[in-house]
PDB file of N, CA and C in Angstrom:
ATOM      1  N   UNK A   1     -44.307 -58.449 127.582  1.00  0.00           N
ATOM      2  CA  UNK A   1     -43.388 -58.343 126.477  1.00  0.00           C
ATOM      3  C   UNK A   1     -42.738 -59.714 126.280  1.00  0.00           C
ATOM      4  N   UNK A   2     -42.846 -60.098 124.780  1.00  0.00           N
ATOM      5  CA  UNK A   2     -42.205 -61.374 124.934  1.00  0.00           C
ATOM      6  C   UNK A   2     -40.762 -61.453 125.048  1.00  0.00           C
ATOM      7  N   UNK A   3     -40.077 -62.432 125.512  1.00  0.00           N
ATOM      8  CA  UNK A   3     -38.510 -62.549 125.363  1.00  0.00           C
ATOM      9  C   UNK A   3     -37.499 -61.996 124.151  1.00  0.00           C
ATOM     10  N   UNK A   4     -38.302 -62.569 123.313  1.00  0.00           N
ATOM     11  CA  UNK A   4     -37.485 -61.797 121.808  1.00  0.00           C
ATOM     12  C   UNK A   4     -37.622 -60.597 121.757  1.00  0.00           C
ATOM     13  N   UNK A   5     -38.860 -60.320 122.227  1.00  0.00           N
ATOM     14  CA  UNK A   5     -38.757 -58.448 122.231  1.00  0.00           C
ATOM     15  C   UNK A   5     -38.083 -58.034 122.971  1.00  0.00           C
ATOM     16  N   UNK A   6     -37.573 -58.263 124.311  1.00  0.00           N
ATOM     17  CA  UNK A   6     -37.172 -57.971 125.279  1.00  0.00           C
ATOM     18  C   UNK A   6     -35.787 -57.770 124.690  1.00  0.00           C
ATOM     19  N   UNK A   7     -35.563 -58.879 124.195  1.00  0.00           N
ATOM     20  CA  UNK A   7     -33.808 -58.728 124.127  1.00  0.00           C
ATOM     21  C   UNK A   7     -33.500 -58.166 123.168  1.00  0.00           C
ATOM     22  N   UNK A   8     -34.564 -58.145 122.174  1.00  0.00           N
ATOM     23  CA  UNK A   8     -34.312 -56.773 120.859  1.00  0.00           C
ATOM     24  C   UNK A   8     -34.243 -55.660 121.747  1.00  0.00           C
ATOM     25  N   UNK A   9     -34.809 -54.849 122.219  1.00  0.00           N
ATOM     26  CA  UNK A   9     -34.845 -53.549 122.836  1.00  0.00           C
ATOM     27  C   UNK A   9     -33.704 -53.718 123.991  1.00  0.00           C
ATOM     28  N   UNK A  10     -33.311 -54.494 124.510  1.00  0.00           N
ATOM     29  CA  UNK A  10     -31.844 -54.417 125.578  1.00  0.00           C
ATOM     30  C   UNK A  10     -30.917 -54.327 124.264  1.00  0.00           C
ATOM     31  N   UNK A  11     -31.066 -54.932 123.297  1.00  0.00           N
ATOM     32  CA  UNK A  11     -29.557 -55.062 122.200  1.00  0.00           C
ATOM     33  C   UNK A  11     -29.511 -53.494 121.701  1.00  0.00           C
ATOM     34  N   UNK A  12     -30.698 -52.915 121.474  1.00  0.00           N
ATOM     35  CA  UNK A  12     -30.806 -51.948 120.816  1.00  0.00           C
ATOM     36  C   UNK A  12     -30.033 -50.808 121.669  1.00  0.00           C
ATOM     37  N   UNK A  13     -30.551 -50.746 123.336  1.00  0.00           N
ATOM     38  CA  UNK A  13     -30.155 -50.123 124.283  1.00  0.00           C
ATOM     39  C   UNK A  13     -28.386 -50.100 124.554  1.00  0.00           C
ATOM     40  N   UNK A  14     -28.435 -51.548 124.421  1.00  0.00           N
ATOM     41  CA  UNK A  14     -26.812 -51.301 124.742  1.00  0.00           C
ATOM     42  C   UNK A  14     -25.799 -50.934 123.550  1.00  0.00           C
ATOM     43  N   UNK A  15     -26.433 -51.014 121.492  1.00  0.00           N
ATOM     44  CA  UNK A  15     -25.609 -50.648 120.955  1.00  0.00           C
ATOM     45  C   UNK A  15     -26.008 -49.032 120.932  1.00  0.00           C
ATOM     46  N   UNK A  16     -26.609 -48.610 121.162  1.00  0.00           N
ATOM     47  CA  UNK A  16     -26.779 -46.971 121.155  1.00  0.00           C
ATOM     48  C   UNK A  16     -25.923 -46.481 122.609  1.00  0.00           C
ATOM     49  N   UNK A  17     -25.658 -46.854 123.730  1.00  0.00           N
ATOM     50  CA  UNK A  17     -24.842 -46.307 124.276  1.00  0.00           C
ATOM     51  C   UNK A  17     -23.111 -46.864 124.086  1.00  0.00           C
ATOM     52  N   UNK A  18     -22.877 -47.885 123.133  1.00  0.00           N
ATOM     53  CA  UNK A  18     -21.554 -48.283 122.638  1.00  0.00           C
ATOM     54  C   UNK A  18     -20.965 -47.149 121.597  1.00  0.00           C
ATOM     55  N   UNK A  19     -22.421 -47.269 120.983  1.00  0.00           N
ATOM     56  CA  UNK A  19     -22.196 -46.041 119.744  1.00  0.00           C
ATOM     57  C   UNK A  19     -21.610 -44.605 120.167  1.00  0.00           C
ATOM     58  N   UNK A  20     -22.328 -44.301 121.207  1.00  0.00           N
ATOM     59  CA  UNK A  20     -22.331 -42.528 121.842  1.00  0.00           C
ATOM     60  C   UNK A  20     -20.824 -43.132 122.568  1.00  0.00           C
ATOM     61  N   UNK A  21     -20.557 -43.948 123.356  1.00  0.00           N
ATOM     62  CA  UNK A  21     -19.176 -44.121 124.028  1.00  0.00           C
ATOM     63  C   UNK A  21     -17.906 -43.952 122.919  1.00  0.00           C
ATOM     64  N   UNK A  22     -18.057 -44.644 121.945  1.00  0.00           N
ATOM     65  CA  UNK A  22     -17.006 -45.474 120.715  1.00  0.00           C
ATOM     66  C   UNK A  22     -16.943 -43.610 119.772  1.00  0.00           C
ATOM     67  N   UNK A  23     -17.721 -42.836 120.099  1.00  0.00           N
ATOM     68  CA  UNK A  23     -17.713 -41.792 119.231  1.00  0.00           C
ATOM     69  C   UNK A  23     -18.155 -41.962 117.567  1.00  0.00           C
ATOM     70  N   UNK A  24     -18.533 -43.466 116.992  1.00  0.00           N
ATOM     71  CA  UNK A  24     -19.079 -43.654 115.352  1.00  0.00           C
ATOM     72  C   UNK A  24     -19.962 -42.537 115.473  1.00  0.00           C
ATOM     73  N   UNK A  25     -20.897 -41.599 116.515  1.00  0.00           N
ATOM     74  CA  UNK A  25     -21.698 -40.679 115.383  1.00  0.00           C
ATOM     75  C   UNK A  25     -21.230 -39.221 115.468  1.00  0.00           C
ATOM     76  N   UNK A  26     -20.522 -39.254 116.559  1.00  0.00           N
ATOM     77  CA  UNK A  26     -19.419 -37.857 116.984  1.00  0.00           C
ATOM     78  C   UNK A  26     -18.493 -37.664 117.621  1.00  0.00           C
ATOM     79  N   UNK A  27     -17.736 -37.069 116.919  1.00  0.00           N
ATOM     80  CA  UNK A  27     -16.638 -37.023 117.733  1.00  0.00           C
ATOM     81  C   UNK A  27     -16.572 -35.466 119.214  1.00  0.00           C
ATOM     82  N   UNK A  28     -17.828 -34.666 119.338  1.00  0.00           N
ATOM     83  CA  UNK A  28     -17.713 -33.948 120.200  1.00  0.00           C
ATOM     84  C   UNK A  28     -18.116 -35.007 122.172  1.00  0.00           C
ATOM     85  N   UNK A  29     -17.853 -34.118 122.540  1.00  0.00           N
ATOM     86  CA  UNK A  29     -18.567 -34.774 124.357  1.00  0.00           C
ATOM     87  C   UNK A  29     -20.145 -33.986 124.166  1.00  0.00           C
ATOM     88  N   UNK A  30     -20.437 -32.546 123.904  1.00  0.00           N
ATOM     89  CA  UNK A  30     -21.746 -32.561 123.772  1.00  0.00           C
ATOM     90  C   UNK A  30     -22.575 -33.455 122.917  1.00  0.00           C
ATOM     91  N   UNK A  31     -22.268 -33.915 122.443  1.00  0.00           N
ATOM     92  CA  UNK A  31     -23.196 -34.554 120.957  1.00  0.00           C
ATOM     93  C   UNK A  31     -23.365 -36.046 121.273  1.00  0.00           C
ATOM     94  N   UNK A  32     -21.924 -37.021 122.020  1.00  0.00           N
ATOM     95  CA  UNK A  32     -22.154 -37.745 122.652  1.00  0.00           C
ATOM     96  C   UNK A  32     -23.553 -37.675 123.805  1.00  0.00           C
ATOM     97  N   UNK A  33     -23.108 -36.516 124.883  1.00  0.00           N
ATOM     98  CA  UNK A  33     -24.308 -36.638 125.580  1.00  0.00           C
ATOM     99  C   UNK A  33     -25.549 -36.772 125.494  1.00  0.00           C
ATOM    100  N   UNK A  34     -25.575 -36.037 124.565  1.00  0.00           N
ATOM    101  CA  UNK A  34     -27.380 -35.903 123.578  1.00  0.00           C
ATOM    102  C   UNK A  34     -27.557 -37.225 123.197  1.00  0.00           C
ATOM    103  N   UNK A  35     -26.364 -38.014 122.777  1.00  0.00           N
ATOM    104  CA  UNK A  35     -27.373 -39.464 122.579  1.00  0.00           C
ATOM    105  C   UNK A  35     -27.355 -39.824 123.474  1.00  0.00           C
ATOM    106  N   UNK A  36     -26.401 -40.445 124.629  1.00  0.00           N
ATOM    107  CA  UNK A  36     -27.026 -40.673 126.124  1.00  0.00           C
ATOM    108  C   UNK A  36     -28.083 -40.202 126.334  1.00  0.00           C
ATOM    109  N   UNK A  37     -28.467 -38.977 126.807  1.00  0.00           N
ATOM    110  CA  UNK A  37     -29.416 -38.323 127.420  1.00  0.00           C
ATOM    111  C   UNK A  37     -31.051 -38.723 126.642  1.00  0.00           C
ATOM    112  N   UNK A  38     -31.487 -38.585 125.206  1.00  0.00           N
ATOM    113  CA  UNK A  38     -31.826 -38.592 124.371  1.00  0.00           C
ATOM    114  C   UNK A  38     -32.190 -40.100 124.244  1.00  0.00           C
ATOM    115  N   UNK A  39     -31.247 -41.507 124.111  1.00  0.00           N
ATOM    116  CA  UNK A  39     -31.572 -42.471 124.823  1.00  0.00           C
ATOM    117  C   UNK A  39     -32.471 -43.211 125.756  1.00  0.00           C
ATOM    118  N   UNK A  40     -31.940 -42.469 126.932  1.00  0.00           N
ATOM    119  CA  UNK A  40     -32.465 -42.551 128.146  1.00  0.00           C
ATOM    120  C   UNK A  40     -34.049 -42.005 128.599  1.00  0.00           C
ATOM    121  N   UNK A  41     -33.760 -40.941 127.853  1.00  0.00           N
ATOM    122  CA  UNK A  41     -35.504 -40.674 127.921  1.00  0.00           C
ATOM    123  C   UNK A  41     -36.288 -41.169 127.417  1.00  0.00           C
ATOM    124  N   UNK A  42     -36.097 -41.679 126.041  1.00  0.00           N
ATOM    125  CA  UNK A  42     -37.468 -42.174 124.888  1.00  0.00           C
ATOM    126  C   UNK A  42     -37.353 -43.442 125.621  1.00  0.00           C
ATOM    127  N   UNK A  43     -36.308 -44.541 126.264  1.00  0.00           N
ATOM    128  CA  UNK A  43     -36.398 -45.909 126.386  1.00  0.00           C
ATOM    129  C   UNK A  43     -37.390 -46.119 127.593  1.00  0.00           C
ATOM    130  N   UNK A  44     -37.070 -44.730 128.269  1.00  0.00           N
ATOM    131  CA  UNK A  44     -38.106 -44.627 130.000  1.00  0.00           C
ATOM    132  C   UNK A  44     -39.559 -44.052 129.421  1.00  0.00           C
ATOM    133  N   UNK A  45     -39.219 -43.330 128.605  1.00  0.00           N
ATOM    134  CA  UNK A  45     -40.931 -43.152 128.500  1.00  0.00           C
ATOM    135  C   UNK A  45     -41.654 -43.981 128.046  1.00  0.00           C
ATOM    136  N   UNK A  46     -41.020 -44.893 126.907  1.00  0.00           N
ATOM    137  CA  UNK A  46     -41.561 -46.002 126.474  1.00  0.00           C
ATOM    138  C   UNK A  46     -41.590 -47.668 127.298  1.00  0.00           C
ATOM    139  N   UNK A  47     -41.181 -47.171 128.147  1.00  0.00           N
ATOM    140  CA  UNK A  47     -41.163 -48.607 128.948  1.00  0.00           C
ATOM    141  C   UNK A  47     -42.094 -49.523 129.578  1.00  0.00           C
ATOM    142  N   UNK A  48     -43.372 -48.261 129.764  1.00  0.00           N
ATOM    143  CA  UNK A  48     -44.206 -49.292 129.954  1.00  0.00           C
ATOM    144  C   UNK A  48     -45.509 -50.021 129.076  1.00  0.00           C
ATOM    145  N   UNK A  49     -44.628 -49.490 127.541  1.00  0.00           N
ATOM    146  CA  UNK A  49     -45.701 -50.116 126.475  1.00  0.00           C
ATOM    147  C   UNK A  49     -45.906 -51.688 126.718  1.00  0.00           C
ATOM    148  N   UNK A  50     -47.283 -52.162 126.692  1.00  0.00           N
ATOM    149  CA  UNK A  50     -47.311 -53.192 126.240  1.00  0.00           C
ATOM    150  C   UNK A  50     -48.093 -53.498 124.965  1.00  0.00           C
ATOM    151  N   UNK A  51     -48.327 -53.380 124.206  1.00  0.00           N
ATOM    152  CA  UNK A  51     -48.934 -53.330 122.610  1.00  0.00           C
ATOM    153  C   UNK A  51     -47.692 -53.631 121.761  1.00  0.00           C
ATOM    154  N   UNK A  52     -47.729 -54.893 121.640  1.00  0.00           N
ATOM    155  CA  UNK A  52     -46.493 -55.089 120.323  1.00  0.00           C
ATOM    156  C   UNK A  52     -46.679 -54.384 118.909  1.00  0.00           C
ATOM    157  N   UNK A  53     -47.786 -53.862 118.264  1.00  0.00           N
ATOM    158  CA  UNK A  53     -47.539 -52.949 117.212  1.00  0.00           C
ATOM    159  C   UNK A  53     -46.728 -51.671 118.308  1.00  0.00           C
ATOM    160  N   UNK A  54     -47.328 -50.949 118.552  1.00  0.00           N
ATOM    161  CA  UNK A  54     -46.202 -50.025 119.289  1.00  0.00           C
ATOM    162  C   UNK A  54     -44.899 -50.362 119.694  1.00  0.00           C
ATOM    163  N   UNK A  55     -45.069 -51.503 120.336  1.00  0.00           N
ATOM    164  CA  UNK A  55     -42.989 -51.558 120.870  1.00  0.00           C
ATOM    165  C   UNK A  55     -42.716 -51.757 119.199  1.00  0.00           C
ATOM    166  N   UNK A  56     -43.394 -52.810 118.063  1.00  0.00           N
ATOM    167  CA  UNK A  56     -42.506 -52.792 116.882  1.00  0.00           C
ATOM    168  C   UNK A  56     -42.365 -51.581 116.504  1.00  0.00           C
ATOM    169  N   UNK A  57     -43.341 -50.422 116.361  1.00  0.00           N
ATOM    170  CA  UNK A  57     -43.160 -49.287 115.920  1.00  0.00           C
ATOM    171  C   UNK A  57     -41.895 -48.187 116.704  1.00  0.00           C
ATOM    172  N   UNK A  58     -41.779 -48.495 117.687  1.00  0.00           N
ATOM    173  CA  UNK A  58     -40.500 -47.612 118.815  1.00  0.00           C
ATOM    174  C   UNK A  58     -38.991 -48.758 118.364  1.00  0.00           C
ATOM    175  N   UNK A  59     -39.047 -49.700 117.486  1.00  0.00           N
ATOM    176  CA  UNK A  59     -38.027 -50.522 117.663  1.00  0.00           C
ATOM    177  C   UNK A  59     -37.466 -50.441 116.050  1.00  0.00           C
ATOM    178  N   UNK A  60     -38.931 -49.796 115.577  1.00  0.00           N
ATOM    179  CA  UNK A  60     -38.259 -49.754 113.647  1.00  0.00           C
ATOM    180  C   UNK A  60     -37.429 -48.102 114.254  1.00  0.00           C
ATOM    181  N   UNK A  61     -38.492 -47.365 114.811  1.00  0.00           N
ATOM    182  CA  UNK A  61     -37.378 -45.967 115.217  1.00  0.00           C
ATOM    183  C   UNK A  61     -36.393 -45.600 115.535  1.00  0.00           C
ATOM    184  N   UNK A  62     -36.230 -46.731 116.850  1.00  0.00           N
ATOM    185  CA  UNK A  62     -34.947 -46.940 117.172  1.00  0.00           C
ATOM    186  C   UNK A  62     -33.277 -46.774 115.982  1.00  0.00           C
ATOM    187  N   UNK A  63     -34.158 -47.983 115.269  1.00  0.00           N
ATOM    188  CA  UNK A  63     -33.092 -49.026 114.337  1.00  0.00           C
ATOM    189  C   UNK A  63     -32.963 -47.190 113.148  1.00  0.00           C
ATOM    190  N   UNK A  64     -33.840 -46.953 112.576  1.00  0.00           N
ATOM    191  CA  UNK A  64     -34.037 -45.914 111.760  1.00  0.00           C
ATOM    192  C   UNK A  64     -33.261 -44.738 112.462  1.00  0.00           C
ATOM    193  N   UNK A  65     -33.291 -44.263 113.829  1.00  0.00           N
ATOM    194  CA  UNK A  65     -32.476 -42.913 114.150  1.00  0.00           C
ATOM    195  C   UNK A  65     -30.823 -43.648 114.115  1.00  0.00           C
ATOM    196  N   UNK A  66     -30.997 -45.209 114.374  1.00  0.00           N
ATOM    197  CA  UNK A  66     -29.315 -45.387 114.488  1.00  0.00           C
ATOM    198  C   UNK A  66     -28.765 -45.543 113.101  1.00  0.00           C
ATOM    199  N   UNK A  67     -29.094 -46.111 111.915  1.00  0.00           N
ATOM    200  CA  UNK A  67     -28.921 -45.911 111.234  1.00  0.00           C
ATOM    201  C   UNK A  67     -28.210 -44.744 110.081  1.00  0.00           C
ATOM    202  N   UNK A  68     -29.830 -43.774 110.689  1.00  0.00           N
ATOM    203  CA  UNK A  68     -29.541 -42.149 109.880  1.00  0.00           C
ATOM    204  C   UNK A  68     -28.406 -41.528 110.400  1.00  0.00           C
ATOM    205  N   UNK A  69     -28.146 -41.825 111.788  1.00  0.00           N
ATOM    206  CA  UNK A  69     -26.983 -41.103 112.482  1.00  0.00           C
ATOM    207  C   UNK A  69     -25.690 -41.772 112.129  1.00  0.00           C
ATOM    208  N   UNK A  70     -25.559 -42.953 111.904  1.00  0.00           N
ATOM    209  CA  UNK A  70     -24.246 -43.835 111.681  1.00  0.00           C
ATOM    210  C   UNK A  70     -23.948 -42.977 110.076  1.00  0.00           C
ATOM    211  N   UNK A  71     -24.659 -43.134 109.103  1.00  0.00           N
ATOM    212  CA  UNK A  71     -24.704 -42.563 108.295  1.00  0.00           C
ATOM    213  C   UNK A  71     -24.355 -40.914 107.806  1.00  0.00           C
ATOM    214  N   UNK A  72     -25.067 -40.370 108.903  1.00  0.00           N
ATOM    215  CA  UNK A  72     -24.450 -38.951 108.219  1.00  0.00           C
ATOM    216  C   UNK A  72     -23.826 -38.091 109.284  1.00  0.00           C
ATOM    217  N   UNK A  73     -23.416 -39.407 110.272  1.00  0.00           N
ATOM    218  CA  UNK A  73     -22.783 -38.753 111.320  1.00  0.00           C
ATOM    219  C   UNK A  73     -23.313 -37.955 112.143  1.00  0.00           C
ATOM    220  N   UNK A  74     -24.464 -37.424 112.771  1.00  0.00           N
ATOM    221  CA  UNK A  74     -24.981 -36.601 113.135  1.00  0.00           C
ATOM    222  C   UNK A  74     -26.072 -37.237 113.709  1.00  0.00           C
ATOM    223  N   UNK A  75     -25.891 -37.118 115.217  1.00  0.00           N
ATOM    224  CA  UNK A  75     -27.068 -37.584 116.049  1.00  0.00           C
ATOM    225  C   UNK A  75     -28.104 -37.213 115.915  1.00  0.00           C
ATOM    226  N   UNK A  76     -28.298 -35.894 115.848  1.00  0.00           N
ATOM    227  CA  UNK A  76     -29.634 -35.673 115.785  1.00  0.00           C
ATOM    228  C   UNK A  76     -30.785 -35.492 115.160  1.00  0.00           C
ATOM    229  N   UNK A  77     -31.884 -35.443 114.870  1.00  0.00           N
ATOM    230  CA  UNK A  77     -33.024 -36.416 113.853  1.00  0.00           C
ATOM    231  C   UNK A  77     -32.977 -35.010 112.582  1.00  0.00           C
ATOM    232  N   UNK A  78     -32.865 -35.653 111.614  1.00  0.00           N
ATOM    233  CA  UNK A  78     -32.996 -35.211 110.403  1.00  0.00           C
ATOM    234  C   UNK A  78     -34.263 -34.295 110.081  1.00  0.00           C
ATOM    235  N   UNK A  79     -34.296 -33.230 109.926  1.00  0.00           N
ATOM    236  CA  UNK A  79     -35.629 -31.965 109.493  1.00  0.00           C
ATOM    237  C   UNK A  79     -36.530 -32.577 108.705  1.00  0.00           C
ATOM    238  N   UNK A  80     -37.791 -32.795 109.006  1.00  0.00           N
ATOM    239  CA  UNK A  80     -39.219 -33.448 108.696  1.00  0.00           C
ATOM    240  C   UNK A  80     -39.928 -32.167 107.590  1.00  0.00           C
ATOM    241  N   UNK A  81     -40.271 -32.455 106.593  1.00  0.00           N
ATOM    242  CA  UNK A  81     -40.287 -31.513 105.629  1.00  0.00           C
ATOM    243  C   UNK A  81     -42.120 -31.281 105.553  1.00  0.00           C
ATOM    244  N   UNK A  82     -42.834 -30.361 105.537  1.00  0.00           N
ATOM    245  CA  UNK A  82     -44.122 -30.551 104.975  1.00  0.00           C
ATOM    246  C   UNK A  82     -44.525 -30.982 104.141  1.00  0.00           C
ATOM    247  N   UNK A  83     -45.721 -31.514 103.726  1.00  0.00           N
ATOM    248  CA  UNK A  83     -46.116 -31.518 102.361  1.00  0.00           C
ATOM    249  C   UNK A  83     -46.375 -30.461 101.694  1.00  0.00           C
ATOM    250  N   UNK A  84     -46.598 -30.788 100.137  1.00  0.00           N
ATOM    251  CA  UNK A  84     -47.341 -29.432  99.510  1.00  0.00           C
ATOM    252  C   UNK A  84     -48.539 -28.630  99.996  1.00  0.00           C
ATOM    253  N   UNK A  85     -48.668 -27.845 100.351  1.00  0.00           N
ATOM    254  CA  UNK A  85     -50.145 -27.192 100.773  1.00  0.00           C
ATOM    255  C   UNK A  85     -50.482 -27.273 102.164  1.00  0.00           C
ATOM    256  N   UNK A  86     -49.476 -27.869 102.966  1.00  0.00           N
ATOM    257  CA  UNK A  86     -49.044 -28.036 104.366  1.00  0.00           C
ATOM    258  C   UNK A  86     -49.451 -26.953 105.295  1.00  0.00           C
ATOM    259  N   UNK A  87     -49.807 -25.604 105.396  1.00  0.00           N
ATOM    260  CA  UNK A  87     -49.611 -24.608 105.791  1.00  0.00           C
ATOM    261  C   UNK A  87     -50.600 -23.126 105.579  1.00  0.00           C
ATOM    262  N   UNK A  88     -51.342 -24.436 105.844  1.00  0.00           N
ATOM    263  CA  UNK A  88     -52.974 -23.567 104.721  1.00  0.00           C
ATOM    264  C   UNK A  88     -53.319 -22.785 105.641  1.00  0.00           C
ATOM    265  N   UNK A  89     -54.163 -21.488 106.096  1.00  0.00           N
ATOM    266  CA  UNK A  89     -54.544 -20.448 107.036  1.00  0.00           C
ATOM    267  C   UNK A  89     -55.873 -20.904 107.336  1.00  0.00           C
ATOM    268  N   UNK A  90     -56.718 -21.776 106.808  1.00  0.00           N
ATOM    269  CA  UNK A  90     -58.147 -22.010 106.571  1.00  0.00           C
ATOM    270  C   UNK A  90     -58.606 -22.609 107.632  1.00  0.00           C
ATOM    271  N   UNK A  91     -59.608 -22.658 108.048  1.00  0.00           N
ATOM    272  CA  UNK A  91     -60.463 -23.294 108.816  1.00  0.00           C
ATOM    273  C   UNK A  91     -61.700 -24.024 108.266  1.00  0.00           C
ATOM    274  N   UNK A  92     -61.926 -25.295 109.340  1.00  0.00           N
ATOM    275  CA  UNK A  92     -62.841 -26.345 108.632  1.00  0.00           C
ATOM    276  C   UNK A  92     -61.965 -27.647 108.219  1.00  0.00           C
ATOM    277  N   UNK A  93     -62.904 -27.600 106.785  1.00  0.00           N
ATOM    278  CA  UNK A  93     -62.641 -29.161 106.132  1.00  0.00           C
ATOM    279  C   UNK A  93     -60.814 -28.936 106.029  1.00  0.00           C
ATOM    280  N   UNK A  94     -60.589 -27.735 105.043  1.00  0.00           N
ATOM    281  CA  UNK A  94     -59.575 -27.875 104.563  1.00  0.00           C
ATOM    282  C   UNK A  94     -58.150 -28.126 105.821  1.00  0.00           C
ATOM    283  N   UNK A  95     -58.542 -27.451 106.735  1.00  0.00           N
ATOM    284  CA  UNK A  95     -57.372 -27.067 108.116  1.00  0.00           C
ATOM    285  C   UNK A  95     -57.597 -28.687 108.268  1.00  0.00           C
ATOM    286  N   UNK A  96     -58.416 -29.495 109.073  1.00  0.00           N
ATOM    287  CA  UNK A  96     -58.433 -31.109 108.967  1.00  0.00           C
ATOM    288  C   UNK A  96     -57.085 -31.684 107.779  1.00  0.00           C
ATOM    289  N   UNK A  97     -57.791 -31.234 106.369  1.00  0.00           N
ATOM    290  CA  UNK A  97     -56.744 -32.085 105.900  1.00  0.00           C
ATOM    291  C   UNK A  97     -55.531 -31.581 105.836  1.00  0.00           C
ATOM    292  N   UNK A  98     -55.120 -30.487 106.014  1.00  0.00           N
ATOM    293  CA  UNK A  98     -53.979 -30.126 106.225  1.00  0.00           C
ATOM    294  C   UNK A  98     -53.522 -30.568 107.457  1.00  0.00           C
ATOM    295  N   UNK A  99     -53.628 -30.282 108.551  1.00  0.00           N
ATOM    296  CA  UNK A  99     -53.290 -31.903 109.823  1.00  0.00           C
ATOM    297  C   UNK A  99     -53.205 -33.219 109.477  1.00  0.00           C
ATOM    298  N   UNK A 100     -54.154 -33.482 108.734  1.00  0.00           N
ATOM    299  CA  UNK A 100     -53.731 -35.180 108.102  1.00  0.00           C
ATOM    300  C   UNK A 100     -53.165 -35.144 107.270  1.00  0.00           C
ATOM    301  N   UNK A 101     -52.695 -34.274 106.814  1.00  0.00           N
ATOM    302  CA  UNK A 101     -51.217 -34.280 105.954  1.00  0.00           C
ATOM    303  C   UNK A 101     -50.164 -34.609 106.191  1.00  0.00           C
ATOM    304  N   UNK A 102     -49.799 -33.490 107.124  1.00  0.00           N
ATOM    305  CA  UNK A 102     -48.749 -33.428 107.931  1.00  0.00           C
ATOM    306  C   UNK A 102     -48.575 -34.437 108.975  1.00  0.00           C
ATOM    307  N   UNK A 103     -49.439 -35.619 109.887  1.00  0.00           N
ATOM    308  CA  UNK A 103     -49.298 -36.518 110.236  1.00  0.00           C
ATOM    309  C   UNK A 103     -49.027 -36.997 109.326  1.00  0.00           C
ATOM    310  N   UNK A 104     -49.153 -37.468 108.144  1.00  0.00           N
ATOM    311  CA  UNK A 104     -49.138 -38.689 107.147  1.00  0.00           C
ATOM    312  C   UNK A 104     -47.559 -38.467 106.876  1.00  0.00           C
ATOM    313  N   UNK A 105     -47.165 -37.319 107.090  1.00  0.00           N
ATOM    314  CA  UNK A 105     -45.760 -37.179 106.480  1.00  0.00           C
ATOM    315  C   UNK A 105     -44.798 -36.793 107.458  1.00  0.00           C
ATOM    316  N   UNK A 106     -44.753 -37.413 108.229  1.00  0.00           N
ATOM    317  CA  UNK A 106     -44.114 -37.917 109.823  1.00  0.00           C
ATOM    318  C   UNK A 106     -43.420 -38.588 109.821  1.00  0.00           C
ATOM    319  N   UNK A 107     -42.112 -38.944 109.616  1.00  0.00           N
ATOM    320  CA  UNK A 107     -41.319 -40.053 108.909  1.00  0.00           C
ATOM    321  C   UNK A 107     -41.080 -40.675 110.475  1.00  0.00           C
ATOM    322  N   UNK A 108     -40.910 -42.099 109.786  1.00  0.00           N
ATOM    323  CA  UNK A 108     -40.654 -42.973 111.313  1.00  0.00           C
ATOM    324  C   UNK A 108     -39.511 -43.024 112.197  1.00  0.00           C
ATOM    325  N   UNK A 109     -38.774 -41.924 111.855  1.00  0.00           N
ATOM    326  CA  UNK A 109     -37.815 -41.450 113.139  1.00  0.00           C
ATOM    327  C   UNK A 109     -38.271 -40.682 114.114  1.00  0.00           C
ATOM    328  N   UNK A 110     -38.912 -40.025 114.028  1.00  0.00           N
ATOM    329  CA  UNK A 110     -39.465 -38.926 114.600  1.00  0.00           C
ATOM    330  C   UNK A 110     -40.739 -39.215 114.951  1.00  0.00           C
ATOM    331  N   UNK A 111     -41.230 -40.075 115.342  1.00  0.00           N
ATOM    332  CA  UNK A 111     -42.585 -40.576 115.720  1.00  0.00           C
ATOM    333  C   UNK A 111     -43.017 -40.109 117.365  1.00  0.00           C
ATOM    334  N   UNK A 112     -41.617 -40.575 118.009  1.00  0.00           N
ATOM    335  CA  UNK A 112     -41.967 -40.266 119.085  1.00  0.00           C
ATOM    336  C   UNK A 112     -41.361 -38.864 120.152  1.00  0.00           C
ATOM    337  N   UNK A 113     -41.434 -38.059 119.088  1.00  0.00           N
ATOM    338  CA  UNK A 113     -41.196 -36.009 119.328  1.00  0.00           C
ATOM    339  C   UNK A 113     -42.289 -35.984 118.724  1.00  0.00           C
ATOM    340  N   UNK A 114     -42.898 -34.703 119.932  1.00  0.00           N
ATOM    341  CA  UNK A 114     -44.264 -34.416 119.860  1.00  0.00           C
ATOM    342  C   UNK A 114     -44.495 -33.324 118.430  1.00  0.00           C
ATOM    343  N   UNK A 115     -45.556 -32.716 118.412  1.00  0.00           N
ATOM    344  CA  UNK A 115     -45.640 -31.807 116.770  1.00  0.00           C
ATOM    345  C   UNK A 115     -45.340 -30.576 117.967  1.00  0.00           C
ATOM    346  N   UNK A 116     -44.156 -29.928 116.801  1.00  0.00           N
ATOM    347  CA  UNK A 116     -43.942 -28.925 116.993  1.00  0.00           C
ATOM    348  C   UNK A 116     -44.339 -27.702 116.543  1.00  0.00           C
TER     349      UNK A 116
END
C-alpha cells in the first residue's frame, strides 16, 4: 500500500471514530456503537487488500457512508432499491439478467454488505 493510501485510510479511520465520539451522526450511545463496531469490522476485513482499484473502491465507500450519515443523520446505510423487473420468478436467461441487474444497482455504499 502506498503511503498516500495509507494515510488516506488512517484519516478516514480516525474521522469516523471522532464522528461516533463527537455524536455529528447521533445523538443515542446505541447508534454511536454501531458506528464503532461497524467501523471496526469493514476496516479489519479489508485490511489485507492489496489491489489499489479495491482499496480506491473501500475508500470512495468509506467517504460515501460518512457523508450520507453526516447528512441525514443516521448511521446506518440507506435502503438499496431494485430495479424495474428486479424480482422476476424465471429461470435461465432471464433470472441471469435479473442478477445483473440488481448488481448493477448496488450503490457504492453498500458494496461491501453481502446480498441479502
Amino acid at each position: 500500500m502506498a503511503l498516500s493510501t495509507r494515510s488516506t485510510v488512517l484519516s478516514l479511520y480516525i474521522r469516523v471514530f471522532r464522528i461516533a465520539q463527537t455524536g455529528a451522526v447521533s445523538d443515542s450511545a446505541a447508534e454511536r456503537r454501531y458506528i464503532e463496531q461497524e467501523a471496526r469490522s469493514l476496516f479489519r476485513q479489508n485490511q489485507q487488500l492489496t489491489d489499489p482499484e479495491s482499496i480506491r473502491r473501500c475508500i470512495e465507500e468509506c467517504e460515501a457512508r460518512i457523508e450520507i450519515g453526516l447528512h441525514y443523520r443516521n448511521p446506518y446505510p440507506r435502503a438499496a432499491y431494485l430495479p424495474p423487473l428486479g424480482l422476476a420468478t424465471q429461470r435461465g436467461r432471464r433470472l441471469r439478467a435479473q442478477q445483473r441487474l440488481r448488481k448493477q444497482a448496488k450503490p457504492v455504499y453498500l458494496q461491501s454488505h453481502d446480498d441479502t
